[in-house]
PDB file of N, CA and C in Angstrom:
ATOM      1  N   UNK A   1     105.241  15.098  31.843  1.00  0.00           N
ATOM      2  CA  UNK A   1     106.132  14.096  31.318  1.00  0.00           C
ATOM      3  C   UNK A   1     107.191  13.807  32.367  1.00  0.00           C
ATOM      4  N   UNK A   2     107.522  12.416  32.751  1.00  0.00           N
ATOM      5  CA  UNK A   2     108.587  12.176  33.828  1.00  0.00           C
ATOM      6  C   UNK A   2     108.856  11.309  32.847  1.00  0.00           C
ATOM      7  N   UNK A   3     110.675  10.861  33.703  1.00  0.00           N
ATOM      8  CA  UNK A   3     111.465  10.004  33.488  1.00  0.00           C
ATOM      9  C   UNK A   3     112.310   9.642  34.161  1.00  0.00           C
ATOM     10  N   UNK A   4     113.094   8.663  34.720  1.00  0.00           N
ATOM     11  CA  UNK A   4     113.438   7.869  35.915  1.00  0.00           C
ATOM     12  C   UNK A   4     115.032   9.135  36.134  1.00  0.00           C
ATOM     13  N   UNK A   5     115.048   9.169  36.666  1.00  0.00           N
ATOM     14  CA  UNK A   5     116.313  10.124  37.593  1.00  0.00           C
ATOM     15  C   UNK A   5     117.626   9.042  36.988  1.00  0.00           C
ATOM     16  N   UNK A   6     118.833   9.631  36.196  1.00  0.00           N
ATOM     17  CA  UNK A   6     119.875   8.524  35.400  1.00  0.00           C
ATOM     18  C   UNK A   6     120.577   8.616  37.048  1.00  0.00           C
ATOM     19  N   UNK A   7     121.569   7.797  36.793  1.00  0.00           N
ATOM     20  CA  UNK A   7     122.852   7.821  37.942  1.00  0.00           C
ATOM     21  C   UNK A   7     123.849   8.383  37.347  1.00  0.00           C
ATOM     22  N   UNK A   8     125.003   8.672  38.150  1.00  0.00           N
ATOM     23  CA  UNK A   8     126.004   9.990  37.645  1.00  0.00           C
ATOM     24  C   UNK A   8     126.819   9.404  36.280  1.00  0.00           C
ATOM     25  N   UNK A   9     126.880   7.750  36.450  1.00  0.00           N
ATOM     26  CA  UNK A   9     127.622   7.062  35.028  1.00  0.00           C
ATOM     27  C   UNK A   9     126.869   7.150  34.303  1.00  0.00           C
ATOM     28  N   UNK A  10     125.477   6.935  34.456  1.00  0.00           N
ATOM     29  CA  UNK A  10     125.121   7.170  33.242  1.00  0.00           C
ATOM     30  C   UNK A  10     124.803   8.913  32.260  1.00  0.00           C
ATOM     31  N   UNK A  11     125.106   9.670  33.169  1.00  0.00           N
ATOM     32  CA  UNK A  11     124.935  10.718  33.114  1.00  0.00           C
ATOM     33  C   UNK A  11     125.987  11.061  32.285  1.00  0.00           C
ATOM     34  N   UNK A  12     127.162  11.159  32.817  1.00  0.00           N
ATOM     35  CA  UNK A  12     128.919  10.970  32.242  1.00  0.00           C
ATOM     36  C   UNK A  12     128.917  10.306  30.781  1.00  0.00           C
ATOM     37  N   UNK A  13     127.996   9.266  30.484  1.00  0.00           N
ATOM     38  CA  UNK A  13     127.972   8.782  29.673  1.00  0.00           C
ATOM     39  C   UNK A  13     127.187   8.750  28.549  1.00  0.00           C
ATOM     40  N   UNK A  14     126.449   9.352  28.686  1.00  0.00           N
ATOM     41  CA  UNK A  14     125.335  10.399  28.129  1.00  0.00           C
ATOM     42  C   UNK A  14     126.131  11.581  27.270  1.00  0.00           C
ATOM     43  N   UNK A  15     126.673  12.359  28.534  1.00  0.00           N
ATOM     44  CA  UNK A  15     126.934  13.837  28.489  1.00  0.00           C
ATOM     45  C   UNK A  15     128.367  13.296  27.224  1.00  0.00           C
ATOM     46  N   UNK A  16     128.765  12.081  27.382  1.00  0.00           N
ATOM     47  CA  UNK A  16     130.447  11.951  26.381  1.00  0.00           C
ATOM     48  C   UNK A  16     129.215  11.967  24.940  1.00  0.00           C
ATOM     49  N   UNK A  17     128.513  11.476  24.635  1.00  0.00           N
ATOM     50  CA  UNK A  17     127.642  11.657  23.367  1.00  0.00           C
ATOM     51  C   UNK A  17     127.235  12.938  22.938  1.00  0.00           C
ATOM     52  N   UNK A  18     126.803  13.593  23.507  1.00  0.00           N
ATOM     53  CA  UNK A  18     126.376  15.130  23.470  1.00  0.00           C
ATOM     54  C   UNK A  18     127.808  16.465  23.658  1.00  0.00           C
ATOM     55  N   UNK A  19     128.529  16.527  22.865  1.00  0.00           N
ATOM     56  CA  UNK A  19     129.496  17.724  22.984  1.00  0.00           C
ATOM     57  C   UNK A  19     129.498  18.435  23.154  1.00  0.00           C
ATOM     58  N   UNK A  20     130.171  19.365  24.528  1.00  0.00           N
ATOM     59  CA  UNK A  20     129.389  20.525  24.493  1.00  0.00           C
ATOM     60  C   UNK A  20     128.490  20.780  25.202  1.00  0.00           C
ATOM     61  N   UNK A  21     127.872  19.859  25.633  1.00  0.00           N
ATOM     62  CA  UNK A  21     126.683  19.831  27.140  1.00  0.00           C
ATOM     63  C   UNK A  21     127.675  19.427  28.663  1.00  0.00           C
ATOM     64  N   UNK A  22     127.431  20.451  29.144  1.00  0.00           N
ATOM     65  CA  UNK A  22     127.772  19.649  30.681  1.00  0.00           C
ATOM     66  C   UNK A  22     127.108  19.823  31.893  1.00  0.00           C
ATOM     67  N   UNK A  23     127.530  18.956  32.830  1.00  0.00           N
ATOM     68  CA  UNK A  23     126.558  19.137  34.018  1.00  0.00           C
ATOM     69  C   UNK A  23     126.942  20.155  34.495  1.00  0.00           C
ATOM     70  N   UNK A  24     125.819  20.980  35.442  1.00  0.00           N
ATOM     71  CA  UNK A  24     126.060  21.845  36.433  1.00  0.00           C
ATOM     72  C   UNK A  24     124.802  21.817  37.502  1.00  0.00           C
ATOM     73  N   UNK A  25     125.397  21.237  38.412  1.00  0.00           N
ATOM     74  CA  UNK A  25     124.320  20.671  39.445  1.00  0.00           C
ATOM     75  C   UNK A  25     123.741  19.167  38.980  1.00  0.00           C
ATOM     76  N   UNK A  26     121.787  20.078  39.175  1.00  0.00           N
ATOM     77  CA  UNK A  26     120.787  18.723  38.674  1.00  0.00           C
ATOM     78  C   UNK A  26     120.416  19.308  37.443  1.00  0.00           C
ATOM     79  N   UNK A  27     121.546  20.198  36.222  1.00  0.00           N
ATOM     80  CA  UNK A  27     120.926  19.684  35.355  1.00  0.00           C
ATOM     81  C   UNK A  27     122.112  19.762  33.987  1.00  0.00           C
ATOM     82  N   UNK A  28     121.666  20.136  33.085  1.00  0.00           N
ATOM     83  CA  UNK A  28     122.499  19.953  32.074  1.00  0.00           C
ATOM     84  C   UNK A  28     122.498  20.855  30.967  1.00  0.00           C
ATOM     85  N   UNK A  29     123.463  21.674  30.785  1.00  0.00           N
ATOM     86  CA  UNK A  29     123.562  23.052  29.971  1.00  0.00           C
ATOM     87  C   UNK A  29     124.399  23.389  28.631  1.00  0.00           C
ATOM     88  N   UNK A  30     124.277  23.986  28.044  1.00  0.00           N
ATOM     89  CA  UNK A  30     124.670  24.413  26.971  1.00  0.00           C
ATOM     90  C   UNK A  30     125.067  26.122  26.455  1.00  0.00           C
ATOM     91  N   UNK A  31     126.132  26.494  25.904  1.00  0.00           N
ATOM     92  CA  UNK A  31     125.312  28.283  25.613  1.00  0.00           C
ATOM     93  C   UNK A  31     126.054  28.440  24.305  1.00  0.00           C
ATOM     94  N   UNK A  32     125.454  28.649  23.537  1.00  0.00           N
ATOM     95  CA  UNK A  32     125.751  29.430  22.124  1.00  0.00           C
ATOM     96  C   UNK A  32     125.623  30.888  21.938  1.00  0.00           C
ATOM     97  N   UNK A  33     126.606  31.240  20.759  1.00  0.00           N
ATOM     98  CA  UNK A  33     126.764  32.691  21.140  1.00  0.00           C
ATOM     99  C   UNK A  33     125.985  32.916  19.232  1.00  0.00           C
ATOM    100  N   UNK A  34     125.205  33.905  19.301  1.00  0.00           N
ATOM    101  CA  UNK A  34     124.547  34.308  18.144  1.00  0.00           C
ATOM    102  C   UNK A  34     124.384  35.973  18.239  1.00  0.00           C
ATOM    103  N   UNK A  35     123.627  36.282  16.973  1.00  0.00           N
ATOM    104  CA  UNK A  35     123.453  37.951  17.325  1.00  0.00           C
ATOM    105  C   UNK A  35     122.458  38.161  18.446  1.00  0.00           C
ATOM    106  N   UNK A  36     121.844  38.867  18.478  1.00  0.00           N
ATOM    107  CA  UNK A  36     121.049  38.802  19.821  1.00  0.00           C
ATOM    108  C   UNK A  36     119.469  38.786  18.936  1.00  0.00           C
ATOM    109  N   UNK A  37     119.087  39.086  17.945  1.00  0.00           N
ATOM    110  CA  UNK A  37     117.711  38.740  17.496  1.00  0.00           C
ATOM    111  C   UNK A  37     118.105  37.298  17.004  1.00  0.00           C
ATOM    112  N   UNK A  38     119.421  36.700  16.538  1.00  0.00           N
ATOM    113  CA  UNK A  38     118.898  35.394  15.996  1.00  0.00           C
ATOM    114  C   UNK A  38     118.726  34.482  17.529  1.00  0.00           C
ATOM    115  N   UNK A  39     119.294  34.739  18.565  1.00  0.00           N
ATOM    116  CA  UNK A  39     118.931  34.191  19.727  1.00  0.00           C
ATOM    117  C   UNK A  39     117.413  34.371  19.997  1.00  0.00           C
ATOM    118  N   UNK A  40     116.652  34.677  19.686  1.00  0.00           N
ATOM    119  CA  UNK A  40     115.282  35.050  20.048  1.00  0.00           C
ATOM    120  C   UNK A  40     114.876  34.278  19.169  1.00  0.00           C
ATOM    121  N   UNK A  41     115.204  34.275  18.017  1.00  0.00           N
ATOM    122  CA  UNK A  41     114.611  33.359  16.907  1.00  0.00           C
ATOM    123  C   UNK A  41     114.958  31.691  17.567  1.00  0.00           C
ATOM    124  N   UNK A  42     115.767  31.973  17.944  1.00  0.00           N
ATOM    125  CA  UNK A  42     116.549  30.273  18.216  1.00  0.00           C
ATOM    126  C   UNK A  42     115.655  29.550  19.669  1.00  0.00           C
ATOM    127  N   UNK A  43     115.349  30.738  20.653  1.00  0.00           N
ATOM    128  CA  UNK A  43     114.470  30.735  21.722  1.00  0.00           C
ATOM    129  C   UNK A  43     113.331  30.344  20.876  1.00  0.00           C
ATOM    130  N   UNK A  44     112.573  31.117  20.322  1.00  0.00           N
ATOM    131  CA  UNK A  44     111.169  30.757  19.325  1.00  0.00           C
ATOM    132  C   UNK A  44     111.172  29.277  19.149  1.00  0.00           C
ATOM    133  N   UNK A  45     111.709  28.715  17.972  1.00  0.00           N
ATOM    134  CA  UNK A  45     112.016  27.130  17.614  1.00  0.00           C
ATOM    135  C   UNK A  45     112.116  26.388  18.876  1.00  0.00           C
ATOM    136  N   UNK A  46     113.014  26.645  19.807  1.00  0.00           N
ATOM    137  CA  UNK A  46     113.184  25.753  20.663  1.00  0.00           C
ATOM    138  C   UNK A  46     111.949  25.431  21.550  1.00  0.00           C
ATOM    139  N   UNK A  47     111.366  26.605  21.942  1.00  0.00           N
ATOM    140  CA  UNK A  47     110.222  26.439  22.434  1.00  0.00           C
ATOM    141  C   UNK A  47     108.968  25.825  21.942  1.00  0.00           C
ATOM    142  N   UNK A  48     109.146  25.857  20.244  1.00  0.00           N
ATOM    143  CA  UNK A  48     108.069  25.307  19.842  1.00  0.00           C
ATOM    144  C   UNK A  48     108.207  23.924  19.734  1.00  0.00           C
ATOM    145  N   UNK A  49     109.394  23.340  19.635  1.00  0.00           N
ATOM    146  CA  UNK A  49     109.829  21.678  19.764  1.00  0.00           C
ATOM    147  C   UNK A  49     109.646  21.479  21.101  1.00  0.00           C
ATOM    148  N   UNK A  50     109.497  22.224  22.022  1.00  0.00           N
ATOM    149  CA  UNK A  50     109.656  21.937  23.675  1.00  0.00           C
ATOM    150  C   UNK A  50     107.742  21.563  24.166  1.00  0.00           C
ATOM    151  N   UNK A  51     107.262  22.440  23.366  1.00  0.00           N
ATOM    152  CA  UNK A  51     105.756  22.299  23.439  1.00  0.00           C
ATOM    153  C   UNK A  51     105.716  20.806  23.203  1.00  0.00           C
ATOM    154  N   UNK A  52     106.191  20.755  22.132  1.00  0.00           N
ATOM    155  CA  UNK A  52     105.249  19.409  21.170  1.00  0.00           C
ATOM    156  C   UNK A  52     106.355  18.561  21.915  1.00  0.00           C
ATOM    157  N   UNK A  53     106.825  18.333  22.249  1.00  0.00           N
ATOM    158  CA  UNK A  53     107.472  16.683  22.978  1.00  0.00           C
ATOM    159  C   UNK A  53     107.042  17.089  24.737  1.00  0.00           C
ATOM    160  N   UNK A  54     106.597  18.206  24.623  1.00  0.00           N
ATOM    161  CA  UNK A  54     106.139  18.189  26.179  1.00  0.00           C
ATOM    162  C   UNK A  54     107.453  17.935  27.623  1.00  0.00           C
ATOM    163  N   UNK A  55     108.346  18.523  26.642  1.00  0.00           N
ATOM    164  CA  UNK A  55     109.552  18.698  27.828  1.00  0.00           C
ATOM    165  C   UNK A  55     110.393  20.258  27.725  1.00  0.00           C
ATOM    166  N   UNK A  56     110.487  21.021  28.968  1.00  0.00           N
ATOM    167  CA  UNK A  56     110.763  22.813  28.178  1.00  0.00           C
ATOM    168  C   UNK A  56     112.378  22.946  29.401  1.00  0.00           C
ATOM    169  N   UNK A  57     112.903  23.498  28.419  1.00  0.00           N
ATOM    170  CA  UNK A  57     114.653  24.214  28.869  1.00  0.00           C
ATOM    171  C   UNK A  57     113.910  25.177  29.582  1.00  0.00           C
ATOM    172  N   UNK A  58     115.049  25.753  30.947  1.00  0.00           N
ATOM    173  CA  UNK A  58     115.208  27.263  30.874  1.00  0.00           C
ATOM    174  C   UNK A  58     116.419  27.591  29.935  1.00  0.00           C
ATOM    175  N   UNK A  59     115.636  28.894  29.726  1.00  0.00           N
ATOM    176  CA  UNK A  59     116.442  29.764  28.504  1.00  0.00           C
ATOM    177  C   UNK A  59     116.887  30.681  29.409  1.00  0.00           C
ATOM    178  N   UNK A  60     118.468  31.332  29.030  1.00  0.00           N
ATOM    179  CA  UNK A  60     118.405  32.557  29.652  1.00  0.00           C
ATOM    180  C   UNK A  60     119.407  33.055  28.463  1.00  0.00           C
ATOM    181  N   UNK A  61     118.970  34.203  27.746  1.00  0.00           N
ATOM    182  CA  UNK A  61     119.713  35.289  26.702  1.00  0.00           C
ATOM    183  C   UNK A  61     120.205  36.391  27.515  1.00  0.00           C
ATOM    184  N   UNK A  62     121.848  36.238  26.729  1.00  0.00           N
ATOM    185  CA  UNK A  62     121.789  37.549  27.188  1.00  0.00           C
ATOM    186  C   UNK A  62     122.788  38.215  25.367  1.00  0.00           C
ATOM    187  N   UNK A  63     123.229  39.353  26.102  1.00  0.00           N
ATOM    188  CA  UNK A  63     123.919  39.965  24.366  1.00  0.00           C
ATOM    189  C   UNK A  63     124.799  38.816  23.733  1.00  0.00           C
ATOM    190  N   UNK A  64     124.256  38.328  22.175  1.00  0.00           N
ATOM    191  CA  UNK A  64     125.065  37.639  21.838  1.00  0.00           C
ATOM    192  C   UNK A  64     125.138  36.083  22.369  1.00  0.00           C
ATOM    193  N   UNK A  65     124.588  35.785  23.423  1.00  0.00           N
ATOM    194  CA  UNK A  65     124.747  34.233  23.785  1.00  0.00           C
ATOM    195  C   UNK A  65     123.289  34.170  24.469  1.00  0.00           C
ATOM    196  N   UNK A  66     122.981  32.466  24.084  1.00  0.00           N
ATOM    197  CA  UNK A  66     121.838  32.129  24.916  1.00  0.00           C
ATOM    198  C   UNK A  66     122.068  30.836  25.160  1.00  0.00           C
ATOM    199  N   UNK A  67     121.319  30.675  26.464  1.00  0.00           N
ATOM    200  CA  UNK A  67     122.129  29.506  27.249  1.00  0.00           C
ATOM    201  C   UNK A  67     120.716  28.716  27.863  1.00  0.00           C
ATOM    202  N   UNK A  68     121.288  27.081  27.600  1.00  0.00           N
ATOM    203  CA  UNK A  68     119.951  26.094  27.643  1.00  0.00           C
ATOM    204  C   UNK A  68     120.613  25.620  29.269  1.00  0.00           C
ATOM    205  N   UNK A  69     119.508  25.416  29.875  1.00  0.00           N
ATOM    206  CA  UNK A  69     119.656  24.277  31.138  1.00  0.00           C
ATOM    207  C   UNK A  69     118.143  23.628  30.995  1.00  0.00           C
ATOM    208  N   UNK A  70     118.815  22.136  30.984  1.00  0.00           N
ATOM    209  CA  UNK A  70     117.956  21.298  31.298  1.00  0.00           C
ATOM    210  C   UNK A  70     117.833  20.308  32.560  1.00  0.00           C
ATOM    211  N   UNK A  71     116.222  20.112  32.636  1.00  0.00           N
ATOM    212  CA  UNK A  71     116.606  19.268  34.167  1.00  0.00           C
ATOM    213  C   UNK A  71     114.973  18.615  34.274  1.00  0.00           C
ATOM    214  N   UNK A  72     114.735  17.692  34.742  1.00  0.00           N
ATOM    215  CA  UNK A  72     113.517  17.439  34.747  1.00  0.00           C
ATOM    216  C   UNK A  72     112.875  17.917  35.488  1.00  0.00           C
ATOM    217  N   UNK A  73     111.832  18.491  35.480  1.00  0.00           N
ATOM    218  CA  UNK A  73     110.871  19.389  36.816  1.00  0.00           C
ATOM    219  C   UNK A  73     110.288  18.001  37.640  1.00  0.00           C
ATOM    220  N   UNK A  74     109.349  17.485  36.363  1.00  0.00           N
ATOM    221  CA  UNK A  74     108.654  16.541  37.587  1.00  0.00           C
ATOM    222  C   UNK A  74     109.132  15.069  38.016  1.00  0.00           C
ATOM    223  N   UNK A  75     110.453  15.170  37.981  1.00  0.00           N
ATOM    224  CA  UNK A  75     111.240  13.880  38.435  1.00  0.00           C
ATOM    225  C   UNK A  75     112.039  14.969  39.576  1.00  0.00           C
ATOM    226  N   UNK A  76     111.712  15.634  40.148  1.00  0.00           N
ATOM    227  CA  UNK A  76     112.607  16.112  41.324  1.00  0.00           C
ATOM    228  C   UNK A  76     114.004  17.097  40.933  1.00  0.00           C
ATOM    229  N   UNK A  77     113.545  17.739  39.713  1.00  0.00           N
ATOM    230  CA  UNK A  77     114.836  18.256  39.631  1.00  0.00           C
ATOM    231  C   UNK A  77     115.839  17.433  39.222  1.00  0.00           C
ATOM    232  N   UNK A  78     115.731  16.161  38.591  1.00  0.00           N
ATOM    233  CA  UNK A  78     116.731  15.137  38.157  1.00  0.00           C
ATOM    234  C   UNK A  78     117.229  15.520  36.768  1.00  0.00           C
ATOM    235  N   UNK A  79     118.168  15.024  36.602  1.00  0.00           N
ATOM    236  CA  UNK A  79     118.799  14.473  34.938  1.00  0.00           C
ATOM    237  C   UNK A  79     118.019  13.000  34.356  1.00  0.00           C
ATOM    238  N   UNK A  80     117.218  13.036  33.158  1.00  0.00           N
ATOM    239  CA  UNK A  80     117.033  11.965  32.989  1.00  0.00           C
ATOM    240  C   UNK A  80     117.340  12.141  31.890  1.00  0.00           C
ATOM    241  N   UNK A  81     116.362  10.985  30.897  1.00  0.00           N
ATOM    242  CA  UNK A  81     116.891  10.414  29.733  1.00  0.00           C
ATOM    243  C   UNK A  81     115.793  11.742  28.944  1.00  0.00           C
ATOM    244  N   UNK A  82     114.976  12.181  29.306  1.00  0.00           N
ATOM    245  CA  UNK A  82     114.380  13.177  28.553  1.00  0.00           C
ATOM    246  C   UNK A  82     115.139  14.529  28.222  1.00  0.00           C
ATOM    247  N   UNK A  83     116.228  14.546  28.724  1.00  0.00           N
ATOM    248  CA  UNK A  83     116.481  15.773  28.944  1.00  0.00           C
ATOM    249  C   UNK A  83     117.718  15.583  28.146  1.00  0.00           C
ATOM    250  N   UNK A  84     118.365  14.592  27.736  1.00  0.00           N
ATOM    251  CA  UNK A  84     119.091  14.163  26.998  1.00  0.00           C
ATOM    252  C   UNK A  84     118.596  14.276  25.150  1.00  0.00           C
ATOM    253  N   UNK A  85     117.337  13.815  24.868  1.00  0.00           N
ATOM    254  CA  UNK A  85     116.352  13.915  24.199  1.00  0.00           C
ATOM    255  C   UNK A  85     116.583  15.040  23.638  1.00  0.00           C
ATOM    256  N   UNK A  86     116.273  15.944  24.573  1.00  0.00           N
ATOM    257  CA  UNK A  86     116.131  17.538  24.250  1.00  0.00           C
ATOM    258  C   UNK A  86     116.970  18.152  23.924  1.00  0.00           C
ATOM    259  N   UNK A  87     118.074  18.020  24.369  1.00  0.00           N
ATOM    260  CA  UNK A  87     119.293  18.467  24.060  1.00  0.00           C
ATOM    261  C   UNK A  87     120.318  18.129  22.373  1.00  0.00           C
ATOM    262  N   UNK A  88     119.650  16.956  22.598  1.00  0.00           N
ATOM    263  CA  UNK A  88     120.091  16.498  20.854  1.00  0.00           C
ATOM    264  C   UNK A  88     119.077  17.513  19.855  1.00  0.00           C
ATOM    265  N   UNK A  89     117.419  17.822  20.322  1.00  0.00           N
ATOM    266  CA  UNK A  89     117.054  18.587  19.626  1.00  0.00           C
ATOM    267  C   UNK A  89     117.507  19.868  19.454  1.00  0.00           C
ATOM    268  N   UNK A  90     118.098  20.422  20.915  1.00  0.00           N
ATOM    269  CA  UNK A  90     118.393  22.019  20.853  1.00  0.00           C
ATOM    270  C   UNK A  90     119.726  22.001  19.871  1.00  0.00           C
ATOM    271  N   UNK A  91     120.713  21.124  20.192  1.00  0.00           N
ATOM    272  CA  UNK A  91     121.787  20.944  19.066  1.00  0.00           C
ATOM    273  C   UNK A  91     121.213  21.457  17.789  1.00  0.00           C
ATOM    274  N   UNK A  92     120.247  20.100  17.131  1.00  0.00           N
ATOM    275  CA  UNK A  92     120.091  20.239  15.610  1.00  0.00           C
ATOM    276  C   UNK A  92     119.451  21.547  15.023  1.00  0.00           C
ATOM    277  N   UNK A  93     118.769  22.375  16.136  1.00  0.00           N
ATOM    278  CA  UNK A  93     118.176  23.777  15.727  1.00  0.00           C
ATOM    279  C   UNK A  93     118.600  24.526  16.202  1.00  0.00           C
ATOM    280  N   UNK A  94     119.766  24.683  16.922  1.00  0.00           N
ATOM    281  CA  UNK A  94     120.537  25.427  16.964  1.00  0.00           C
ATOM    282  C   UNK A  94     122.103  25.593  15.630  1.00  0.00           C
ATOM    283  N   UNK A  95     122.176  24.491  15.294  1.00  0.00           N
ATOM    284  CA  UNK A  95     122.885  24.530  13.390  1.00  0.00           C
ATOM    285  C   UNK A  95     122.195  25.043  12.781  1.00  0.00           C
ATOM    286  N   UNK A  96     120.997  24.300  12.717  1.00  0.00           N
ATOM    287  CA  UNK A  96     120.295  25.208  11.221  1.00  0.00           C
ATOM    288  C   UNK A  96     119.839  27.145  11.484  1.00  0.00           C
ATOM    289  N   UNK A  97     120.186  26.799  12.823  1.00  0.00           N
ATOM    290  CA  UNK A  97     120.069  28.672  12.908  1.00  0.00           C
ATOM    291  C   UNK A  97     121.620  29.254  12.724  1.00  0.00           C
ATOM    292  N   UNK A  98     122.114  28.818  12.545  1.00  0.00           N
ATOM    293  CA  UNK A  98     123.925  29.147  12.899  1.00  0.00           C
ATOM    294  C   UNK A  98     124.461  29.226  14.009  1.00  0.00           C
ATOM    295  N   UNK A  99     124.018  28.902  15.132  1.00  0.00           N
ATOM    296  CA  UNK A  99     124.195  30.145  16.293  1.00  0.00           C
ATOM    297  C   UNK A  99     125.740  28.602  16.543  1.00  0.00           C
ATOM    298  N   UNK A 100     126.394  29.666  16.875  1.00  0.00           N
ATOM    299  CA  UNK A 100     128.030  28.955  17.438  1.00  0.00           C
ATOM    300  C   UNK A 100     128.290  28.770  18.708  1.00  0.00           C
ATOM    301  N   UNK A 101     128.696  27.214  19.108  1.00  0.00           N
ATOM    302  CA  UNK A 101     128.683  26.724  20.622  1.00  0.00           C
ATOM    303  C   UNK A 101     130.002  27.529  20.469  1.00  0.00           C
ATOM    304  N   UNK A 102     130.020  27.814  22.230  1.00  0.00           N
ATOM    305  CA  UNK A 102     130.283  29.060  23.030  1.00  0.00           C
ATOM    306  C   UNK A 102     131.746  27.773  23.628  1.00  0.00           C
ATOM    307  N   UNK A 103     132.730  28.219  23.305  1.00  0.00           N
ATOM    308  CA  UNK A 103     134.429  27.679  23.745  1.00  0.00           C
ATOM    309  C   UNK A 103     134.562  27.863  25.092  1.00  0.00           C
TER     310      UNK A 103
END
């Protein structure tokens, strides 16, 4: 799955819609803090929405927080509009798990 590489306004402008996401580098991150099995659970879901739209985060857990970066692989390591996509999904299943964005 590709998608055209955004430019940094639109990126900025993106990222003002999504709360809580920001850039770091080429891509775009998030970290919520949960117990450490509901983070695994929250990894589980995410991955299984990541299958089926055919676009995947790195995850990295650690005690208590797990943290999304997104970035497009096969657009060069870019920010696109897919990854934006994804991020509205990791939001909505990350509520219904409880897990609490990280201050």
């Amino acid at each position: 799955m590709t998608g055209e590489p955004l430019s940094d306004a639109e990126i900025g402008r993106r990222l003002a819609g999504l709360p809580g996401w920001a850039r770091n580098g080429n891509e775009i991150t998030r970290t919520f803090t949960c117990t450490w099995h509901e983070c695994l659970h929250l990894a589980m879901y995410v991955g299984a929405k990541a299958r089926e739209i055919g676009h995947h985060p790195d995850i990295d857990i650690r005690w208590q927080q797990i943290r999304f970066g997104i970035t497009t692989h096969d657009a060069g390591h870019q920010i696109t509009g897919l990854d934006f996509d994804l991020a509205g999904h990791i939001d909505r299943i990350a509520a219904a798990h409880g897990a609490e964005p990280l201050s």
